[in-house]
C-alpha atoms as a PDB file:
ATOM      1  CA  UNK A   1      11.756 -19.055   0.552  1.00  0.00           C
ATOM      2  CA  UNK A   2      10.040 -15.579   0.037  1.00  0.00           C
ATOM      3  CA  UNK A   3      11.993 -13.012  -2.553  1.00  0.00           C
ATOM      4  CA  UNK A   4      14.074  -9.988  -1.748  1.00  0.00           C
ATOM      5  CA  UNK A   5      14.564  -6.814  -3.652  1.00  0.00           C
ATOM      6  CA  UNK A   6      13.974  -6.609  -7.040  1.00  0.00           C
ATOM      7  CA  UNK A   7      17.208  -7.177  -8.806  1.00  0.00           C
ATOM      8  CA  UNK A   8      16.055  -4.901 -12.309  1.00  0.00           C
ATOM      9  CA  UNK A   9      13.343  -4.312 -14.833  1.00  0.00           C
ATOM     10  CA  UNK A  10      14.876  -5.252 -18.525  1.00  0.00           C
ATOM     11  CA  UNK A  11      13.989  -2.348 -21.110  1.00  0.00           C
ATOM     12  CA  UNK A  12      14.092  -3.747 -24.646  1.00  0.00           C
ATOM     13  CA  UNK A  13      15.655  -1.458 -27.073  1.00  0.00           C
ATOM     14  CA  UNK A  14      16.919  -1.674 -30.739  1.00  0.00           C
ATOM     15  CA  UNK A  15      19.499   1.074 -30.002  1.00  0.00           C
ATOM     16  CA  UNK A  16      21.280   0.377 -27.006  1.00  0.00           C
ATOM     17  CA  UNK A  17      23.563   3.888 -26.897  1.00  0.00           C
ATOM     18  CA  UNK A  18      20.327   6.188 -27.923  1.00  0.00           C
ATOM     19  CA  UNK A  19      18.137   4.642 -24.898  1.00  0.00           C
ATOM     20  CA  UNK A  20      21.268   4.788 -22.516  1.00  0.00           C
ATOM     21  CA  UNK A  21      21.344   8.652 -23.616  1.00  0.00           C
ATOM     22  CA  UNK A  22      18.165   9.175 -22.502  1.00  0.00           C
ATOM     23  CA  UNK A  23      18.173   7.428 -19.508  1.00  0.00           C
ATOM     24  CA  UNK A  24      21.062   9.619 -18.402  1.00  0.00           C
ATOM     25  CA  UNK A  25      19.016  12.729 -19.603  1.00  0.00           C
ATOM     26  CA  UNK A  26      16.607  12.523 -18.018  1.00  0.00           C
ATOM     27  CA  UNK A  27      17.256  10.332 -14.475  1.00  0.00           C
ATOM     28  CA  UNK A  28      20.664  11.215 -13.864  1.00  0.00           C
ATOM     29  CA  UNK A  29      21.100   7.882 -13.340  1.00  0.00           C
ATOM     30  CA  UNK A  30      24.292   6.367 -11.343  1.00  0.00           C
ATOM     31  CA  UNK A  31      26.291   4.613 -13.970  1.00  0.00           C
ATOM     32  CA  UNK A  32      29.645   2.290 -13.456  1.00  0.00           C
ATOM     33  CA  UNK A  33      28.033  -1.060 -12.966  1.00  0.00           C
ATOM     34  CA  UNK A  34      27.807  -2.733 -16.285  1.00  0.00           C
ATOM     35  CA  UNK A  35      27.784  -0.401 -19.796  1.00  0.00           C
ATOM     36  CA  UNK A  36      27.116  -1.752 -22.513  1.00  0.00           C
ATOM     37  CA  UNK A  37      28.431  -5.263 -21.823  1.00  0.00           C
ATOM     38  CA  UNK A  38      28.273  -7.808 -24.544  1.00  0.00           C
ATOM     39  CA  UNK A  39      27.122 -11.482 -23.043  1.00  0.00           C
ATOM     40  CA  UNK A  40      28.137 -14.031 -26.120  1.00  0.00           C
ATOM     41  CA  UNK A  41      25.921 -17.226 -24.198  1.00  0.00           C
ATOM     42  CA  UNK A  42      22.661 -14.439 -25.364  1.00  0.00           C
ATOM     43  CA  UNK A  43      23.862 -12.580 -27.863  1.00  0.00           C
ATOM     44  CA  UNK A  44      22.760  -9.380 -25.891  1.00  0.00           C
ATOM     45  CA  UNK A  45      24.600  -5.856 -25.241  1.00  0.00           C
ATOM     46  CA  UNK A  46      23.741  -4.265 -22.141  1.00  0.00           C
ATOM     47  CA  UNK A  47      23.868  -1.991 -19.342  1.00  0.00           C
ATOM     48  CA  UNK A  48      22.775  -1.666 -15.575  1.00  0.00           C
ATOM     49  CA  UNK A  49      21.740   1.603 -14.366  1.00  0.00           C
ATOM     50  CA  UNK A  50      20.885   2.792 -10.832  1.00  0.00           C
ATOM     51  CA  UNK A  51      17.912   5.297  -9.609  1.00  0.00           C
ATOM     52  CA  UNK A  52      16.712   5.707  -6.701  1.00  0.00           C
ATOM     53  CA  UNK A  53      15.903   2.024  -4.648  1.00  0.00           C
ATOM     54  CA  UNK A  54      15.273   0.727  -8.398  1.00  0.00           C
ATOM     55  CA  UNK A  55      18.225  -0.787 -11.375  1.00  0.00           C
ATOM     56  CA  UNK A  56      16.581  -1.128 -15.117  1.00  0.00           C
ATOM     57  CA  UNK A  57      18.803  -3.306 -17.030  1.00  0.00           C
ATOM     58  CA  UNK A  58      18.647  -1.890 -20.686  1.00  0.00           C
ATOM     59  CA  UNK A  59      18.985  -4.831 -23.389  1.00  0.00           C
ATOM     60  CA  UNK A  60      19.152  -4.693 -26.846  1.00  0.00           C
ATOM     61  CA  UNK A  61      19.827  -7.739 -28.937  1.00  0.00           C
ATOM     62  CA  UNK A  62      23.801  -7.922 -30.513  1.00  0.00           C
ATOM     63  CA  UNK A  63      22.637  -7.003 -34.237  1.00  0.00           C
ATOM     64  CA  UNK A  64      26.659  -7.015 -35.054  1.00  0.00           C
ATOM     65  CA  UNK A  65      26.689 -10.736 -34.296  1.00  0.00           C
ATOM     66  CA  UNK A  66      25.471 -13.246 -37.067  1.00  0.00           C
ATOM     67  CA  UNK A  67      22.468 -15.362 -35.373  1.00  0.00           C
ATOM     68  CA  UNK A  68      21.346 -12.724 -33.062  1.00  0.00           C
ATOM     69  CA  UNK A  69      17.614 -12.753 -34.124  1.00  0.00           C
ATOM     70  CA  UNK A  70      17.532 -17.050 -33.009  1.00  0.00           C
ATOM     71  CA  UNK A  71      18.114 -16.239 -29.696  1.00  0.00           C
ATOM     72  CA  UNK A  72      15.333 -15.627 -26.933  1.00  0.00           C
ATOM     73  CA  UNK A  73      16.015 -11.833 -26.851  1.00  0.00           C
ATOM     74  CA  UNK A  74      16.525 -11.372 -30.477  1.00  0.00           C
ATOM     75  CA  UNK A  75      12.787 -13.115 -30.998  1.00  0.00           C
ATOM     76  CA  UNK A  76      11.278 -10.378 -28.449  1.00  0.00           C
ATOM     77  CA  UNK A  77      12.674  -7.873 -29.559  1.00  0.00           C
ATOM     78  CA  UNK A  78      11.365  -8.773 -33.625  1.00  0.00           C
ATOM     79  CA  UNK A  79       7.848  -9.359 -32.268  1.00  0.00           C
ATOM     80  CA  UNK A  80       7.520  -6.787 -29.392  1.00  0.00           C
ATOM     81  CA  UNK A  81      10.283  -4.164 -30.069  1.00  0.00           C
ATOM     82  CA  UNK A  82      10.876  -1.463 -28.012  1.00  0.00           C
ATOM     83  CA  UNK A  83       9.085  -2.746 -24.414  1.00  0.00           C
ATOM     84  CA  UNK A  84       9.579  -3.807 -20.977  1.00  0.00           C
ATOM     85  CA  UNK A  85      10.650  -7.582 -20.796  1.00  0.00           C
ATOM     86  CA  UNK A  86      10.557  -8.997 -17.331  1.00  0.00           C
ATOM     87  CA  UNK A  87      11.129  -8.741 -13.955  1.00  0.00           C
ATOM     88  CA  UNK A  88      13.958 -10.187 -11.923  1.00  0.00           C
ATOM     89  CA  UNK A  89      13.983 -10.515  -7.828  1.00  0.00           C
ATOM     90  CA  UNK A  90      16.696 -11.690  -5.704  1.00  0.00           C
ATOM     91  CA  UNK A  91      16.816 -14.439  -3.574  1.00  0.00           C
ATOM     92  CA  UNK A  92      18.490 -16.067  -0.657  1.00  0.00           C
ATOM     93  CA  UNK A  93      18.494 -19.253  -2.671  1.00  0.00           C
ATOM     94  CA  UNK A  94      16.955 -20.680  -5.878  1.00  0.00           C
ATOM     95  CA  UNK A  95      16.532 -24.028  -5.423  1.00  0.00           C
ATOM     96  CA  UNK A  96      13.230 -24.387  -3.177  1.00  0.00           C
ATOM     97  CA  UNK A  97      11.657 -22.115  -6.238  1.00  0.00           C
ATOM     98  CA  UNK A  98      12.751 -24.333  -8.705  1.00  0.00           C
ATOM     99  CA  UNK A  99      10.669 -27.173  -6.857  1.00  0.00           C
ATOM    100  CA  UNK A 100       7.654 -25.026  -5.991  1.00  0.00           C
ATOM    101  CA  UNK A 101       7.780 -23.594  -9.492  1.00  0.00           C
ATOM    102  CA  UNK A 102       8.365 -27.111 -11.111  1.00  0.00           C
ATOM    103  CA  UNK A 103       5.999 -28.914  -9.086  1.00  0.00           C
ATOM    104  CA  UNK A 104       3.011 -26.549 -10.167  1.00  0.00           C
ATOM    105  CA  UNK A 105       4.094 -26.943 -14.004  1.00  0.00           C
ATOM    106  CA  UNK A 106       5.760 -23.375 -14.262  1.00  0.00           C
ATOM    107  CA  UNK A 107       8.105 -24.058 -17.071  1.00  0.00           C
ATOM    108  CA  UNK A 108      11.685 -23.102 -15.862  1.00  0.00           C
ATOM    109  CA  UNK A 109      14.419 -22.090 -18.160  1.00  0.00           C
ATOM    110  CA  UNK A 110      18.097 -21.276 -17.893  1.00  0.00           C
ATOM    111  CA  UNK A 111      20.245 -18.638 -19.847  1.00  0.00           C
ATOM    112  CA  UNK A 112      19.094 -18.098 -23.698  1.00  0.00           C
ATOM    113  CA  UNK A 113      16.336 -19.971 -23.327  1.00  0.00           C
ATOM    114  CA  UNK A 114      17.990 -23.462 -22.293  1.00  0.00           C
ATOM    115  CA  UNK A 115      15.419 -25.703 -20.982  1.00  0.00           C
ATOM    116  CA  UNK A 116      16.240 -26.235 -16.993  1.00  0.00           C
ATOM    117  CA  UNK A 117      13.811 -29.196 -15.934  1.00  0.00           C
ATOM    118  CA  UNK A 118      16.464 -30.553 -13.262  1.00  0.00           C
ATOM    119  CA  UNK A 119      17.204 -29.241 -10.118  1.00  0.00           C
ATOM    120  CA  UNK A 120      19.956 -26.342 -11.179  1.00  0.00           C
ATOM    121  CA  UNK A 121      23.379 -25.058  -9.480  1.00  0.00           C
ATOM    122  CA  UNK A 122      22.738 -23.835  -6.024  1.00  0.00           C
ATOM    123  CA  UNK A 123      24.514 -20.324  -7.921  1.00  0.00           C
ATOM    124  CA  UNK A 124      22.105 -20.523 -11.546  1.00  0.00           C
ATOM    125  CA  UNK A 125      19.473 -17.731 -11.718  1.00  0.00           C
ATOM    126  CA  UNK A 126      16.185 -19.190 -13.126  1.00  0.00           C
ATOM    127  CA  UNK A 127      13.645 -17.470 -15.876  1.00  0.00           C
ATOM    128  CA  UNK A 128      10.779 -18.725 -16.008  1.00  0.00           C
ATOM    129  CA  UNK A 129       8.248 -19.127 -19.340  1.00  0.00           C
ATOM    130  CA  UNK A 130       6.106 -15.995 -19.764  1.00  0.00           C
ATOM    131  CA  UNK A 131       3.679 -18.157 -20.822  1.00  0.00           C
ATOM    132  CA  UNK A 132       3.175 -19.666 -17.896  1.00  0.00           C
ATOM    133  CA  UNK A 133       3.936 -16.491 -16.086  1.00  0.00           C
ATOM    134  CA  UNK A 134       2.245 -14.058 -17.702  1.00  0.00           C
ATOM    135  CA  UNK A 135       5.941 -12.062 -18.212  1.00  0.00           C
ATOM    136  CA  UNK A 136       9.210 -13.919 -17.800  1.00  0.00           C
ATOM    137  CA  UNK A 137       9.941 -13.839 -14.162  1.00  0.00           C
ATOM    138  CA  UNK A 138      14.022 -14.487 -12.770  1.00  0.00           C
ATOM    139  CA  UNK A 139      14.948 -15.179  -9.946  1.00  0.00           C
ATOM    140  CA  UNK A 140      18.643 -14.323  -9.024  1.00  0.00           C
ATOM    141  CA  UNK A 141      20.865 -16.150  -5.855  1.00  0.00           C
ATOM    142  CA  UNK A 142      23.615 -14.692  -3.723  1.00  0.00           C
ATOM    143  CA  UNK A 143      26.434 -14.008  -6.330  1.00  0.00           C
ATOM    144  CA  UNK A 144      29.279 -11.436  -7.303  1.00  0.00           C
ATOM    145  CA  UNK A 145      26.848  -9.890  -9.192  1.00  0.00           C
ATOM    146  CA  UNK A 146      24.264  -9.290  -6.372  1.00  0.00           C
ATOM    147  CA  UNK A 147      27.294  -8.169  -3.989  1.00  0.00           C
ATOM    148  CA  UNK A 148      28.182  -5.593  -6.844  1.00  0.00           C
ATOM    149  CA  UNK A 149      24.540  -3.996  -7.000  1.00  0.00           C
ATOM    150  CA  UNK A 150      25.316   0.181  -6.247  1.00  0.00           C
ATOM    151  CA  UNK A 151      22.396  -0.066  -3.470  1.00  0.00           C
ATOM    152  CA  UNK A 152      24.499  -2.578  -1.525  1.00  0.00           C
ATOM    153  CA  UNK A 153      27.385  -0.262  -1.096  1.00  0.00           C
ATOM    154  CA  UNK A 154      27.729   1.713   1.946  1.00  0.00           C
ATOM    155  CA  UNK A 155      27.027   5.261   1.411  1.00  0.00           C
ATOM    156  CA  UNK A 156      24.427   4.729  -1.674  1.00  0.00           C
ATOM    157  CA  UNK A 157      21.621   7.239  -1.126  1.00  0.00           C
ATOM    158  CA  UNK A 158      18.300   6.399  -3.106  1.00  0.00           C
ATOM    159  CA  UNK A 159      16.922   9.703  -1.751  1.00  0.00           C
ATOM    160  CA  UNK A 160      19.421  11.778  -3.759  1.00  0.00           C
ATOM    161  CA  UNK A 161      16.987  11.959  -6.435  1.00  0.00           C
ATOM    162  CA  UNK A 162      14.065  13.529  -4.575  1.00  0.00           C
ATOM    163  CA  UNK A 163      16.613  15.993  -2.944  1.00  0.00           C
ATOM    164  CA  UNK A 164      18.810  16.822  -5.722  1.00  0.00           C
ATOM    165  CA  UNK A 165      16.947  15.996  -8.816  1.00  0.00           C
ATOM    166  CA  UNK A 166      14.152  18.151 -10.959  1.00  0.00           C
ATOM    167  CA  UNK A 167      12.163  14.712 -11.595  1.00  0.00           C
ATOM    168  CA  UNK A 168      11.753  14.324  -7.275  1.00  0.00           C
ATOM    169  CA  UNK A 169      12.117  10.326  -7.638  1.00  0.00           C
ATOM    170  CA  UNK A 170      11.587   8.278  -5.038  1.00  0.00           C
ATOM    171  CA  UNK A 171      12.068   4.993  -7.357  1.00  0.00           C
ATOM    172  CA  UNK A 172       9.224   2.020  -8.500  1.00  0.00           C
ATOM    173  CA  UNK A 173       5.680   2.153  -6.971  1.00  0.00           C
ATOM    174  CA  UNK A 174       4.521  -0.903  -8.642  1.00  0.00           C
ATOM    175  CA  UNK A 175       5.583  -2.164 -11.774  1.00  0.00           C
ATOM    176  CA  UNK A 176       2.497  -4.070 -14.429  1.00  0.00           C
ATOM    177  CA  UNK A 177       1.919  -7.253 -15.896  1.00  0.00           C
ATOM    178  CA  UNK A 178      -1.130  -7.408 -18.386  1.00  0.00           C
ATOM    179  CA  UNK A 179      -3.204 -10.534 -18.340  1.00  0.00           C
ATOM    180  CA  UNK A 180      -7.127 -11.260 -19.258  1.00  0.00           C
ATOM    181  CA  UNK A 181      -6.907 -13.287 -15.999  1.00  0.00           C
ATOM    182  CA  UNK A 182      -6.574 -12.227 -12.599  1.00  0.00           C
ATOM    183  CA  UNK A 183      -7.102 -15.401 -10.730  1.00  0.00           C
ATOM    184  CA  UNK A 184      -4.243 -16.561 -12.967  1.00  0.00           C
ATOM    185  CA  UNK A 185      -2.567 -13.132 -11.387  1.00  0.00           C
ATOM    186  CA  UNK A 186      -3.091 -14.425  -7.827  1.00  0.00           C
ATOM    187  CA  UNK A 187      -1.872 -18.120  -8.349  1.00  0.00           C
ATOM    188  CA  UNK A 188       1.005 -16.958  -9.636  1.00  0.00           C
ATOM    189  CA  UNK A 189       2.286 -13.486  -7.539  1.00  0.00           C
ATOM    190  CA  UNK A 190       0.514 -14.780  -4.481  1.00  0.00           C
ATOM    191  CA  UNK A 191       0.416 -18.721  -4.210  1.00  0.00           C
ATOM    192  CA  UNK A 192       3.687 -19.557  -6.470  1.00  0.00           C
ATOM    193  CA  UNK A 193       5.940 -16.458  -5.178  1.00  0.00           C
ATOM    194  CA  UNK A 194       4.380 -16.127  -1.559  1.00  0.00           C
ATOM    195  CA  UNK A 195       2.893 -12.750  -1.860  1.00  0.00           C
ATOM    196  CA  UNK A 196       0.930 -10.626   0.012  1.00  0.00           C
ATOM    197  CA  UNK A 197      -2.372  -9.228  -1.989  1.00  0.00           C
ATOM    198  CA  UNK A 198      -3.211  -5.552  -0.888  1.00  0.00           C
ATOM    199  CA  UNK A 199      -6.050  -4.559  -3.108  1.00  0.00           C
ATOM    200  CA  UNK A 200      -8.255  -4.910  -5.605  1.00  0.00           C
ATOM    201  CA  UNK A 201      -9.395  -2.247  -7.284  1.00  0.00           C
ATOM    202  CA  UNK A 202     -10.291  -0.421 -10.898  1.00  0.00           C
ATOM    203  CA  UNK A 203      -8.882   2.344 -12.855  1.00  0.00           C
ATOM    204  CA  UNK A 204     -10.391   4.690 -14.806  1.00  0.00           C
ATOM    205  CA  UNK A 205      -7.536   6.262 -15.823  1.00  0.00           C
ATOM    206  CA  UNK A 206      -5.464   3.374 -16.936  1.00  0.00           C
ATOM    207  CA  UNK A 207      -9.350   1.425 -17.721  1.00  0.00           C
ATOM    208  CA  UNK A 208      -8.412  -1.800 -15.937  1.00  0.00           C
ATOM    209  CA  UNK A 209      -9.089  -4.250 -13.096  1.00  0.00           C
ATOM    210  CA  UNK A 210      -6.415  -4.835 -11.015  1.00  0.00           C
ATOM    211  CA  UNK A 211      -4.699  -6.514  -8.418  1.00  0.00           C
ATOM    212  CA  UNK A 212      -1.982  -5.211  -6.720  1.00  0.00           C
ATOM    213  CA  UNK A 213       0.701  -8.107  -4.507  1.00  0.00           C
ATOM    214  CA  UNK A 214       3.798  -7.122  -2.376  1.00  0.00           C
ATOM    215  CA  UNK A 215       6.427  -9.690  -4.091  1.00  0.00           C
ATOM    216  CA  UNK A 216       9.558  -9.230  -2.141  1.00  0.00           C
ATOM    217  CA  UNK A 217       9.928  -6.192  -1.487  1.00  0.00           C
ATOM    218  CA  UNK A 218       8.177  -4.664  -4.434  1.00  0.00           C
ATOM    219  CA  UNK A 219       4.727  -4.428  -5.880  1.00  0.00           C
ATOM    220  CA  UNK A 220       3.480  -5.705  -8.979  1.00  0.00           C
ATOM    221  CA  UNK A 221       0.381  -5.034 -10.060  1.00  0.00           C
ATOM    222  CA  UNK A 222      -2.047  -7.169 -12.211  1.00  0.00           C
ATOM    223  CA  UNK A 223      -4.122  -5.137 -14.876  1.00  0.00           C
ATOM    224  CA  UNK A 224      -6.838  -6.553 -17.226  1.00  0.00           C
ATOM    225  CA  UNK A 225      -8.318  -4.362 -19.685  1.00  0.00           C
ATOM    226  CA  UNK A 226     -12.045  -3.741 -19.399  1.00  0.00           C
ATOM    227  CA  UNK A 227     -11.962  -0.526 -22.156  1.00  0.00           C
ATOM    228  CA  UNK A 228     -10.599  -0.367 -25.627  1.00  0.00           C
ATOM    229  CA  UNK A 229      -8.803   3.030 -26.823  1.00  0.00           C
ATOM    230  CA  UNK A 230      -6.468   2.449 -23.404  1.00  0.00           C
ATOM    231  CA  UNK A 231      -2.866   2.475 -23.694  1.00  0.00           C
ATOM    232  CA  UNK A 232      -3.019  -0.932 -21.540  1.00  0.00           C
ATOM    233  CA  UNK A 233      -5.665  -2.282 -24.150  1.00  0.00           C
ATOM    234  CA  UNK A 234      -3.794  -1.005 -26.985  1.00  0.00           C
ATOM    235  CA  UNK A 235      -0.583  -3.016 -25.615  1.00  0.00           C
ATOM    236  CA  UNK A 236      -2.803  -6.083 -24.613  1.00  0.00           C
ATOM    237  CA  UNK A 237      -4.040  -6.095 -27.991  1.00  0.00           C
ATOM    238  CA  UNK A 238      -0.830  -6.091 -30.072  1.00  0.00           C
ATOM    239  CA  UNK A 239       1.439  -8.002 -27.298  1.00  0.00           C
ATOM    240  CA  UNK A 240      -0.840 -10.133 -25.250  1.00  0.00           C
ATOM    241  CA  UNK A 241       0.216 -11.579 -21.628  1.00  0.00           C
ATOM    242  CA  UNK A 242       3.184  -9.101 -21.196  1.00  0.00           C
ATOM    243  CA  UNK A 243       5.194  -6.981 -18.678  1.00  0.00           C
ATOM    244  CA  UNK A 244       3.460  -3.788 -19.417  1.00  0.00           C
ATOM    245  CA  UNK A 245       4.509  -0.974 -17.407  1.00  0.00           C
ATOM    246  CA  UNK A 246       6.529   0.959 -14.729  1.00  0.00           C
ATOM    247  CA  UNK A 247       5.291   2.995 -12.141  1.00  0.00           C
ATOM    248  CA  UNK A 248       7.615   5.682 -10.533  1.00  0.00           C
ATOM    249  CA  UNK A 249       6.914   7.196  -7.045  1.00  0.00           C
ATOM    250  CA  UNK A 250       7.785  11.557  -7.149  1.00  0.00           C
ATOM    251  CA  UNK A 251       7.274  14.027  -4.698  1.00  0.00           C
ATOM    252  CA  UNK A 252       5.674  16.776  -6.575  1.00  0.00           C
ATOM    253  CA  UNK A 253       3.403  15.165  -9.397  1.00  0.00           C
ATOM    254  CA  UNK A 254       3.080  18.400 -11.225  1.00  0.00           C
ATOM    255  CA  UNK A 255       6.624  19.528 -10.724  1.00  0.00           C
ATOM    256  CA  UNK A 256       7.551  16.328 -12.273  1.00  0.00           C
ATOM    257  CA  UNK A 257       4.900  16.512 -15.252  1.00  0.00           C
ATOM    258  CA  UNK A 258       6.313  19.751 -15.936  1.00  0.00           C
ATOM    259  CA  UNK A 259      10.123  18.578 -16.072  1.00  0.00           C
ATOM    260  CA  UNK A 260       8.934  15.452 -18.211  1.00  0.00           C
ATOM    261  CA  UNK A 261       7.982  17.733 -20.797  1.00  0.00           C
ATOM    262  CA  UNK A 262      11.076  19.830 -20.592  1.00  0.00           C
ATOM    263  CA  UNK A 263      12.300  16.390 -21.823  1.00  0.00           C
ATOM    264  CA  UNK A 264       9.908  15.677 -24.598  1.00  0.00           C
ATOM    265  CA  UNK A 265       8.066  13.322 -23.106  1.00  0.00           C
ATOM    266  CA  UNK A 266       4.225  13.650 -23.640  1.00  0.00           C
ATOM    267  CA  UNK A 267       1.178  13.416 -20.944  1.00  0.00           C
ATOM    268  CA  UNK A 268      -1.597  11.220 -22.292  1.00  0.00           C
ATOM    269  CA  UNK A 269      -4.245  11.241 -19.396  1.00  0.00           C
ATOM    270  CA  UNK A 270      -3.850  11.990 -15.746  1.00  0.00           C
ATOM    271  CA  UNK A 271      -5.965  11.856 -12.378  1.00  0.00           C
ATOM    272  CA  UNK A 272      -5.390  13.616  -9.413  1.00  0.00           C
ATOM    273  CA  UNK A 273      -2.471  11.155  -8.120  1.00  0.00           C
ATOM    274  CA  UNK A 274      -0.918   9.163 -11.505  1.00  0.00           C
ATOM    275  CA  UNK A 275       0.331  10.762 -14.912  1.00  0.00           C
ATOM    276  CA  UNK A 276       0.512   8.489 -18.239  1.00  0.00           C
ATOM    277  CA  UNK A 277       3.473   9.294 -20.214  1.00  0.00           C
ATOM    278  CA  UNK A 278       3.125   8.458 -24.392  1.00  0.00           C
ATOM    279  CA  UNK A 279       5.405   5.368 -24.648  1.00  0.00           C
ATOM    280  CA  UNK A 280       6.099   6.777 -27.743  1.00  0.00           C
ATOM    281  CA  UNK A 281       8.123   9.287 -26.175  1.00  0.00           C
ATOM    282  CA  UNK A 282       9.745   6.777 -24.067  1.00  0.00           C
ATOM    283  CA  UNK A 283      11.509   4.648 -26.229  1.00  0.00           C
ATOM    284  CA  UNK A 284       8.611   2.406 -26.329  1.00  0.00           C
ATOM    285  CA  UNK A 285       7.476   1.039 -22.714  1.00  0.00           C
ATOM    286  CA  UNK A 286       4.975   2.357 -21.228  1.00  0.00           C
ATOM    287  CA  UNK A 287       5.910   4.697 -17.711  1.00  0.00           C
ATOM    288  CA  UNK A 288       3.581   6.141 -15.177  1.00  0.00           C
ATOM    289  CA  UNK A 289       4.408   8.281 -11.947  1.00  0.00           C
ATOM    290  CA  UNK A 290       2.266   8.568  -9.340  1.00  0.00           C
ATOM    291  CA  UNK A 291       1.955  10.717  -5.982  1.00  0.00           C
ATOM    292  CA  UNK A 292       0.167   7.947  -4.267  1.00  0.00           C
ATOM    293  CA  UNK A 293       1.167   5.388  -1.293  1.00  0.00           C
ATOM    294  CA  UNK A 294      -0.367   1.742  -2.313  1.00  0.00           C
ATOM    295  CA  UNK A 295      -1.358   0.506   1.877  1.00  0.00           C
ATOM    296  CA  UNK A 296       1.012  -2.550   2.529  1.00  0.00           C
ATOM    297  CA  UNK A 297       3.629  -1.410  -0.254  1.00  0.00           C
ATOM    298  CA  UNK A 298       7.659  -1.081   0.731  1.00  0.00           C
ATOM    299  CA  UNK A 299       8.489   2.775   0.138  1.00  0.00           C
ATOM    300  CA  UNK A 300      11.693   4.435   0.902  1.00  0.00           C
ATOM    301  CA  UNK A 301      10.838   7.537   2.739  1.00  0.00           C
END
C-alpha cells in the first residue's frame, strides 16, 4: 500500500492567466495537459503544467461564478492567498489508505470538501483534513487522468531542462510542510503513509528543525521554526500548519541564481548549496533551489 510518484503540488493564485504567464517564463514548462479548465463540482479554474520529473497544478478559485468563496478552495484562497496548497501522490489503489487513514482518526474528505467517512469508489481520489495532516494530503488511483500525465508518455524527457534550459532543472528535491510538531511529522509521513525517515537535521539558513521522509517517490520535509525574522516563521506565523515550500534540484546553483534574477525574482539568503527566493516575487509561495543530494532521496540523474 506504499505511494508512487507525486501526482502535483497545487499553487494557489488569484489570477490564474498572470501565474500561468510566469510559469511559462520562466520554466518553459510543457503545456497541453489541462489549461485553464473550469471544474463546476469546486468551483476552481485550472491548469497542469509539466517540468522536469515534477507537474504543479495551478488553481485559482472561479471568481466569475456566484458562490465561489463557500467552497473549500475559495476559503483558502480568502485566508491564505497566494500559497502552496497541498500535495497529491499516486497510488496503486486507495482503498487500504482510506482504512489506515480512517482507523487512526485522519479525517478523509472527497471533492469540495464532501465528508467521505465510508469506504469510497475503488476509482475516488481522497484529501485528507490539513488539520489532521498538517497540509491537505490526496491521494490519486489508477485513472484516465493518471494515464494522461506527460511523464507517462513514451519519449518524455525530464532532463530536457538541465540540457536545454538556462534555469538547469532537474525537478523537486523535497517539497515543506510547516508544523510546531515533528513527532506529529513522523506519525503522519512515516507511520500513516509508510515512509522512510532519512535525517534529521537543522537549518540555519531556512532557521528550522527538520525532518526529512522519502514518501513515494518524493521527499517531504518537516520544518519547525526555532527563529523569528525567517521566511518559514514569518509563514508559520500568519498561516499556521501549512504546505510551505518547494524545493527545486539545478545543476549550477549560481548559474541558476543569476537567471532567476534575469526574471525578477529576488535572493533573500543563501548557503553554499540552497538559495531562498522572495515569495513575493513568486506569486506568493515560497521556492528554494538547491545543489544538494538529500542520502536516501529519488533523483533523476
Amino acid at each position: 500500500m506504499t505511494l508512487g510518484k507525486i501526482s502535483h503540488l497545487i499553487h494557489m493564485t488569484g489570477d490564474l492567466a498572470a501565474l500561468d504567464a510566469w510559469y511559462d517564463d520562466v520554466f518553459g514548462v510543457k503545456r497541453g495537459w489541462m489549461d485553464n479548465d473550469f471544474l463546476d463540482m469546486e468551483l476552481r479554474d485550472a491548469s497542469l503544467l509539466t517540468v522536469g520529473d515534477i507537474v504543479i497544478e495551478t488553481v485559482a478559485p472561479s471568481f466569475h461564478v456566484d458562490g465561489w468563496d463557500s467552497y473549500p478552495l475559495g476559503r483558502f484562497y480568502n485566508r491564505f492567498g497566494d500559497h502552496w496548497h497541498s500535495i497529491s501522490w499516486y497510488a496503486d489503489e486507495t482503498m487500504s489508505h482510506w482504512k489506515k487513514l480512517h482507523d487512526n482518526n485522519i479525517r478523509i474528505l472527497g471533492s469540495a470538501g464532501a465528508k467521505a467517512d465510508t469506504l469510497p469508489r475503488y476509482d475516488a481520489p481522497l484529501f485528507t483534513h490539513p488539520r489532521d495532516t498538517i497540509a491537505q494530503l490526496e491521494i490519486e488511483p489508477p485513472c484516465d487522468f493518471a494515464d494522461a500525465d506527460p511523464r507517462q508518455q513514451s519519449g518524455y524527457d525530464p532532463l530536457w531542462w538541465v540540457n536545454n534550459h538556462p534555469l538547469g532543472l532537474y525537478g523537486l528535491s523535497y517539497t515543506t510542510v510547516l508544523t510546531d510538531d515533528l513527532e506529529k511529522a513522523k506519525k503522519v509521513f512515516v507511520d500513516l503513509l509508510d515512509g522512510d525517515l532519512l535525517e534529521e537535521s537543522s537549518s540555519k539558513l531556512t532557521g528550522t528543525d527538520d525532518i526529512y521522509v522519502k514518501v513515494g517517490d518524493a521527499v517531504i520535509q518537516a520544518s519547525r521554526p526555532i527563529r523569528e525574522d525567517t521566511i518559514a516563521a514569518d509563514d508559520f506565523r500568519s498561516s499556521g500548519e501549512i504546505h510551505h515550500a518547494a524545493c527545486f534540484r539545478v545543476a549550477d546553483l549560481d548559474k541558476a541564481e543569476i537567471y532567476l534574477e534575469s526574471k525578477g525574482i529576488r535572493t533573500v539568503a543563501r548557503d553554499e548549496h540552497t538559495v531562498l527566493s522572495d515569495p513575493r516575487t513568486t506569486h506568493g509561495a515560497v521556492f528554494r533551489w538547491t545543489d544538494r543530494l538529500i542520502p536516501g532521496g529519488t533523483y533523476t540523474s
